[in-house]
PDB file of N, CA and C in Angstrom:
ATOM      1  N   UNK A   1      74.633 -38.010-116.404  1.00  0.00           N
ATOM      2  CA  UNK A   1      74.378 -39.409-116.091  1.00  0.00           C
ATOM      3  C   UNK A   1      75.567 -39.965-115.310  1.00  0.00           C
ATOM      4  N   UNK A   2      75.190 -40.765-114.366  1.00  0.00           N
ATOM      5  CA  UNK A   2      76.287 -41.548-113.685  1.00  0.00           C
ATOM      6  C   UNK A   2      77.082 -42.799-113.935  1.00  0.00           C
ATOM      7  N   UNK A   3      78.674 -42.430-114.509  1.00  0.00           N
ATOM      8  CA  UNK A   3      78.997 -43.170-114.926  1.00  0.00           C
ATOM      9  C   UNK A   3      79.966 -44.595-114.246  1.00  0.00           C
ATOM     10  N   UNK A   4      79.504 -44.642-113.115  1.00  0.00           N
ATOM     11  CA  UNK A   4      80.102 -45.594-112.535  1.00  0.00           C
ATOM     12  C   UNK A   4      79.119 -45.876-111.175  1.00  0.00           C
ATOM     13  N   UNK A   5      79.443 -47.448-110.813  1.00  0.00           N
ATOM     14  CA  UNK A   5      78.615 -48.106-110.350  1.00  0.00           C
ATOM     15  C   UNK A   5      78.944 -48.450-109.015  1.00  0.00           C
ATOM     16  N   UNK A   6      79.878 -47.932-108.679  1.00  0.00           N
ATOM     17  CA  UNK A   6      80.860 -48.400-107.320  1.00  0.00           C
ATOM     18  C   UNK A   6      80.109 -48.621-106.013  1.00  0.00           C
ATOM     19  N   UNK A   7      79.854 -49.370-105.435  1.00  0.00           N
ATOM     20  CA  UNK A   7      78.851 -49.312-103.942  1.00  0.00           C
ATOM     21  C   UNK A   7      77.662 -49.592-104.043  1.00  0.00           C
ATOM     22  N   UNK A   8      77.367 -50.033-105.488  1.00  0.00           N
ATOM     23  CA  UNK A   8      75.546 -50.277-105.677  1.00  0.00           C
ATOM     24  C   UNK A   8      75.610 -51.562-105.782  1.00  0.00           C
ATOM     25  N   UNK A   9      74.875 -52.210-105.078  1.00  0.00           N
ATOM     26  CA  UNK A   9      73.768 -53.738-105.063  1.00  0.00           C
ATOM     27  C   UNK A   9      73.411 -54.008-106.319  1.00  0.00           C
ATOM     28  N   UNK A  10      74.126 -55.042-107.350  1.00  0.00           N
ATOM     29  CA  UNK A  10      73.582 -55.606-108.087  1.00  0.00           C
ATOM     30  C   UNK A  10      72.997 -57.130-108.212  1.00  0.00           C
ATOM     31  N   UNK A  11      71.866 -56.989-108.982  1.00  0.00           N
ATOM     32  CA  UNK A  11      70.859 -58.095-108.858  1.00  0.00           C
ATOM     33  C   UNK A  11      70.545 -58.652-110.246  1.00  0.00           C
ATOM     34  N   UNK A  12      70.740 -60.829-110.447  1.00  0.00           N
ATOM     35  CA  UNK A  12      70.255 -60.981-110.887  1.00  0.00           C
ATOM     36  C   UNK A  12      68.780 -61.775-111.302  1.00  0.00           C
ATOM     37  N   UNK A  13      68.342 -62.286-112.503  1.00  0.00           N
ATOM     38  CA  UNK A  13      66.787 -62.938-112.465  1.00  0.00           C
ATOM     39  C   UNK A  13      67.086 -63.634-111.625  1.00  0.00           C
ATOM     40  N   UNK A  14      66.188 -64.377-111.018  1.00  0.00           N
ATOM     41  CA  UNK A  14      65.628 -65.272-110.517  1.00  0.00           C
ATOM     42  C   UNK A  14      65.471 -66.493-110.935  1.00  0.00           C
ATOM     43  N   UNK A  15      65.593 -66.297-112.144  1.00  0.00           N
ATOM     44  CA  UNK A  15      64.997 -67.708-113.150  1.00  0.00           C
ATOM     45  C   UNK A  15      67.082 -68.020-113.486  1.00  0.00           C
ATOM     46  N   UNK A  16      68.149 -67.429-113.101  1.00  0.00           N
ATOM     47  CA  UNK A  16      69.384 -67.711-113.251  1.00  0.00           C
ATOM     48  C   UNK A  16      69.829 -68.535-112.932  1.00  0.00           C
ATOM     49  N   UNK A  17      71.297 -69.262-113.147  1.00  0.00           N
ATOM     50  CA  UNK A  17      71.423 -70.558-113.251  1.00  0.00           C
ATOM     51  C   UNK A  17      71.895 -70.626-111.648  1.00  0.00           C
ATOM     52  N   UNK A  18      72.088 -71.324-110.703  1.00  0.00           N
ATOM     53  CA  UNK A  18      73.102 -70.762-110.020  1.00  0.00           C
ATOM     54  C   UNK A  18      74.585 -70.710-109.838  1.00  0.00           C
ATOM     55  N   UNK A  19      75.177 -71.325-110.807  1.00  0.00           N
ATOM     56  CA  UNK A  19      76.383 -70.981-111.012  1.00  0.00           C
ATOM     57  C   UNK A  19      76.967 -69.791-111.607  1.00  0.00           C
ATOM     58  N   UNK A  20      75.643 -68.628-112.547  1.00  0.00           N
ATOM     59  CA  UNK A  20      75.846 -67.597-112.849  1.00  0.00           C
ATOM     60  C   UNK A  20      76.527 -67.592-114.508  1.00  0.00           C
ATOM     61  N   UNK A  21      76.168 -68.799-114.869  1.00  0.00           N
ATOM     62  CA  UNK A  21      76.935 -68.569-116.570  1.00  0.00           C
ATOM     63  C   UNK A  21      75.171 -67.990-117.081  1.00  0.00           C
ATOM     64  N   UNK A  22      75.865 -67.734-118.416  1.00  0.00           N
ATOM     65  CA  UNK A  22      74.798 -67.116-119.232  1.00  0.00           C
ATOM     66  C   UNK A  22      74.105 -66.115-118.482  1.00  0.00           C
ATOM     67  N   UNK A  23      74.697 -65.062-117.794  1.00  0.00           N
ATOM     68  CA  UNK A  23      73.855 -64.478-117.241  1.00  0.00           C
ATOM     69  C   UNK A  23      74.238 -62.363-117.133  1.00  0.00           C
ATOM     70  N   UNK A  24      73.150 -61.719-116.913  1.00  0.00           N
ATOM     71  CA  UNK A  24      73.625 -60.385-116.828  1.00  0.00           C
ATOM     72  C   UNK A  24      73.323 -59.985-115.138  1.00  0.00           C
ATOM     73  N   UNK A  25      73.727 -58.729-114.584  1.00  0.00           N
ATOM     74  CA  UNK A  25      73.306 -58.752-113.584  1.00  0.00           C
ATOM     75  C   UNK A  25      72.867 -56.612-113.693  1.00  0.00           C
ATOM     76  N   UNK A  26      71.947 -56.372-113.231  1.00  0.00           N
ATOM     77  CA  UNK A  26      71.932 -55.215-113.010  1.00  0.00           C
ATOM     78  C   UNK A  26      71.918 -54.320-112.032  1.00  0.00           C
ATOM     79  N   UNK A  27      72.277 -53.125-112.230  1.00  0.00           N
ATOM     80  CA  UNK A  27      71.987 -52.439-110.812  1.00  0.00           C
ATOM     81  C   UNK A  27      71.379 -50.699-110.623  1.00  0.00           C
ATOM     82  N   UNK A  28      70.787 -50.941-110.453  1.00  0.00           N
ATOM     83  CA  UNK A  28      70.069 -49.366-110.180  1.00  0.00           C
ATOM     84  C   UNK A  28      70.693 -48.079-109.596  1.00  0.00           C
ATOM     85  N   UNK A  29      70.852 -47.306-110.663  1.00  0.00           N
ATOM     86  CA  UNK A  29      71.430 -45.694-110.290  1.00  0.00           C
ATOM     87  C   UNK A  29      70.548 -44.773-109.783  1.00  0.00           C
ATOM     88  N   UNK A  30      70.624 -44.009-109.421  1.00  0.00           N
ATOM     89  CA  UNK A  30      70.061 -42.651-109.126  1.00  0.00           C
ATOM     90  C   UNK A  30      69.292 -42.016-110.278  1.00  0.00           C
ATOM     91  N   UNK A  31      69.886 -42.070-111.487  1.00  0.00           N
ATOM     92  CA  UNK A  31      69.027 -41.891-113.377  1.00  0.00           C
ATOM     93  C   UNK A  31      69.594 -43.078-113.812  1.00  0.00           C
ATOM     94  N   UNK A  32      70.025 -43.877-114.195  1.00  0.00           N
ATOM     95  CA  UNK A  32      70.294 -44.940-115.047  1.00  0.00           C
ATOM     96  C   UNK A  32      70.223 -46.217-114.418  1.00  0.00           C
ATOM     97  N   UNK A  33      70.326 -46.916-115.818  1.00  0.00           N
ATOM     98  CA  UNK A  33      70.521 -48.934-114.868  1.00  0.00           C
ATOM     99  C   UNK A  33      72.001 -49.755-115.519  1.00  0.00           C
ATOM    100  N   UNK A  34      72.994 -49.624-114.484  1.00  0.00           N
ATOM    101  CA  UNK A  34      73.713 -50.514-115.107  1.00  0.00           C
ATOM    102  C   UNK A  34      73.526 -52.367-115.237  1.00  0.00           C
ATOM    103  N   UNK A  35      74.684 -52.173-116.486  1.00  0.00           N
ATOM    104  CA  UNK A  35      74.129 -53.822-116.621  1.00  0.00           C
ATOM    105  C   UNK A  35      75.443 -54.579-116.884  1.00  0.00           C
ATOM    106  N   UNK A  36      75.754 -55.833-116.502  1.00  0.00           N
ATOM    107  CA  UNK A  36      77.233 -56.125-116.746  1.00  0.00           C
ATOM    108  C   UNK A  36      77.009 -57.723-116.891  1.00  0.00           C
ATOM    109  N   UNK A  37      78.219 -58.619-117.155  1.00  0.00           N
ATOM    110  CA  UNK A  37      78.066 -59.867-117.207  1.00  0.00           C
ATOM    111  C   UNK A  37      78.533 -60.760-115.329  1.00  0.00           C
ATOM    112  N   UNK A  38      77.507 -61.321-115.558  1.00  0.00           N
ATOM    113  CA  UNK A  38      77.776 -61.938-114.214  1.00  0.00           C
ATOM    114  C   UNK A  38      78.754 -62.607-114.049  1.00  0.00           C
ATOM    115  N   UNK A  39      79.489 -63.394-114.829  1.00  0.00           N
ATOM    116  CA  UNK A  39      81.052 -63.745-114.909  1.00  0.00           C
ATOM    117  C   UNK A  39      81.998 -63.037-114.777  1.00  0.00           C
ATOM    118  N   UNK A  40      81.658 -61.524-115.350  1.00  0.00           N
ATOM    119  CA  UNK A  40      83.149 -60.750-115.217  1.00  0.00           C
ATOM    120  C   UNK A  40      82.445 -59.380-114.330  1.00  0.00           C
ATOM    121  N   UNK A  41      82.693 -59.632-113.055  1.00  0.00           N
ATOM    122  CA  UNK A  41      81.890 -58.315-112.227  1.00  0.00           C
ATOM    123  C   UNK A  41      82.783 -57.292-112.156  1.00  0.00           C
ATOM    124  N   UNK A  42      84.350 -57.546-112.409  1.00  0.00           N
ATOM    125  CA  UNK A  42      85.094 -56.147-112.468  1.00  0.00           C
ATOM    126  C   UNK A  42      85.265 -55.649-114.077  1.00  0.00           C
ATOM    127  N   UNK A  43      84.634 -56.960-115.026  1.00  0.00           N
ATOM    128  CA  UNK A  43      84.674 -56.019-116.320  1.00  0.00           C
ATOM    129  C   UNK A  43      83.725 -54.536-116.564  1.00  0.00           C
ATOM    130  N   UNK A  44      83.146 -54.763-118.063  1.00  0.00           N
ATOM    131  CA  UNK A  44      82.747 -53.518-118.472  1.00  0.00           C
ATOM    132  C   UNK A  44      81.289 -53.325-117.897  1.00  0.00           C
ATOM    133  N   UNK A  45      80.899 -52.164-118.008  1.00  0.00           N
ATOM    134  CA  UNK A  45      79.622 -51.941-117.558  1.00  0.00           C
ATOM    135  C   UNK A  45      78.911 -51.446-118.736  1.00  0.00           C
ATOM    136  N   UNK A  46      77.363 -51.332-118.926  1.00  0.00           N
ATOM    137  CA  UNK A  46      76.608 -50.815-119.885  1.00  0.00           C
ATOM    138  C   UNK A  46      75.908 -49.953-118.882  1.00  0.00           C
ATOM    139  N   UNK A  47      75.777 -48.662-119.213  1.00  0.00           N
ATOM    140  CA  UNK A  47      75.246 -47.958-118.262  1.00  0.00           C
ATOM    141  C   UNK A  47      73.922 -47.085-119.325  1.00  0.00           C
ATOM    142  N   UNK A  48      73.007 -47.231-119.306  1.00  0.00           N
ATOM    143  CA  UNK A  48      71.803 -46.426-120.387  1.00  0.00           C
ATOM    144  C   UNK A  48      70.586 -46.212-119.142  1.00  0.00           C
ATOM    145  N   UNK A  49      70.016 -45.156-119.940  1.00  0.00           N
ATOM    146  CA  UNK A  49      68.687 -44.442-119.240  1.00  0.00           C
ATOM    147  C   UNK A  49      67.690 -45.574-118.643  1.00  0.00           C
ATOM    148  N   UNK A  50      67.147 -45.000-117.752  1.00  0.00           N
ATOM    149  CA  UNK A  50      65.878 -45.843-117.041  1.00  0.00           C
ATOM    150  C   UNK A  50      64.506 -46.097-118.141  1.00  0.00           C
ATOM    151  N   UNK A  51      64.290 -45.697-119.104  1.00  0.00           N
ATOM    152  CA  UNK A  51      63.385 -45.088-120.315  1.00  0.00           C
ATOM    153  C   UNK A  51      64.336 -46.652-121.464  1.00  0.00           C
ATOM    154  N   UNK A  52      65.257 -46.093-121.570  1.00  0.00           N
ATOM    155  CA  UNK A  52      65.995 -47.386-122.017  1.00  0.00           C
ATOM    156  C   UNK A  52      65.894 -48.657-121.884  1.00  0.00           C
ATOM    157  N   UNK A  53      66.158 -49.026-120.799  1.00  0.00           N
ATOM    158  CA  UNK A  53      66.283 -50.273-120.275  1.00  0.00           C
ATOM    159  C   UNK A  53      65.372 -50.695-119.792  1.00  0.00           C
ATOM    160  N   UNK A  54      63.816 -50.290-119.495  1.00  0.00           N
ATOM    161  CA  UNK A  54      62.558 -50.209-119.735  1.00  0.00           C
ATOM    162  C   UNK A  54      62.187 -50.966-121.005  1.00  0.00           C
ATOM    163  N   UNK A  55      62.584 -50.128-122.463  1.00  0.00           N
ATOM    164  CA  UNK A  55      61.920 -50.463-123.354  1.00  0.00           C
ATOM    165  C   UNK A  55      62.956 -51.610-123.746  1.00  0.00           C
ATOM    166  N   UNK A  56      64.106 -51.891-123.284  1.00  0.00           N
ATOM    167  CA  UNK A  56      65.142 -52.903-123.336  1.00  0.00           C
ATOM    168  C   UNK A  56      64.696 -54.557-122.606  1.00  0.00           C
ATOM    169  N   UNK A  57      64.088 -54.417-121.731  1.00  0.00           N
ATOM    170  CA  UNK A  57      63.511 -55.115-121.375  1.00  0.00           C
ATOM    171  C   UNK A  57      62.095 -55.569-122.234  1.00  0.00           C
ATOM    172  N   UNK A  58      61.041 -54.979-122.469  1.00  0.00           N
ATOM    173  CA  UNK A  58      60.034 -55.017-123.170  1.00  0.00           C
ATOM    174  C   UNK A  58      60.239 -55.486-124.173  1.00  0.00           C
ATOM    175  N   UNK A  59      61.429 -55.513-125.396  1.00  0.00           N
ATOM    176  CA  UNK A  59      61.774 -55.924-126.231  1.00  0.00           C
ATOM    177  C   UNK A  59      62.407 -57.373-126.136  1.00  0.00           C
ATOM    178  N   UNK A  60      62.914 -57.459-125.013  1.00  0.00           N
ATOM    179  CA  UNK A  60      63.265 -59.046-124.736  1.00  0.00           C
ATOM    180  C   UNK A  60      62.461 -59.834-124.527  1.00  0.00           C
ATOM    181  N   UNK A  61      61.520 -59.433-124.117  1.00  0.00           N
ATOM    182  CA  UNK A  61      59.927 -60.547-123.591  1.00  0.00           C
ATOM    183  C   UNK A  61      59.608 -61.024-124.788  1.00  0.00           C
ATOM    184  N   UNK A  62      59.567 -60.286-125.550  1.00  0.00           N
ATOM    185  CA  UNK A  62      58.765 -60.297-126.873  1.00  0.00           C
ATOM    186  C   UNK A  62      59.124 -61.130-127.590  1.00  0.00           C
ATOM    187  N   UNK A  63      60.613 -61.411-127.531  1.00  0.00           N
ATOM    188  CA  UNK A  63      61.717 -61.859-128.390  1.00  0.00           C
ATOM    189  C   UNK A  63      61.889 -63.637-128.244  1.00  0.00           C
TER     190      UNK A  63
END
């Protein structure tokens, strides 16, 4: 799995504030989706499977 995100286009909702508080932003790997806080773009990254963050999503709708 690819653990770093360097050079990839990240994107967030649509429905976001535009000043970017409260917010995540993600970005699409080659196998995985990273995900980070839109406030801190050189902090940490969450990097999990496409299968993951799939059912990561699905679980938030719900919620």
């Amino acid at each position: 799995m690819r653990t770093s995100s360097v050079g990839t286009a990240w994107r967030r909702a649509s429905r976001s504030k535009e000043d970017g508080s409260n917010c995540i932003e993600v970005a699409e790997l080659s196998d995985a989706v990273a995900i980070r806080d839109s406030k801190d773009p050189g902090g940490p990254e969450l990097i999990i499977g496409r299968g993951d963050f799939r059912d990561l999503a699905e679980a938030l709708k719900k919620a």
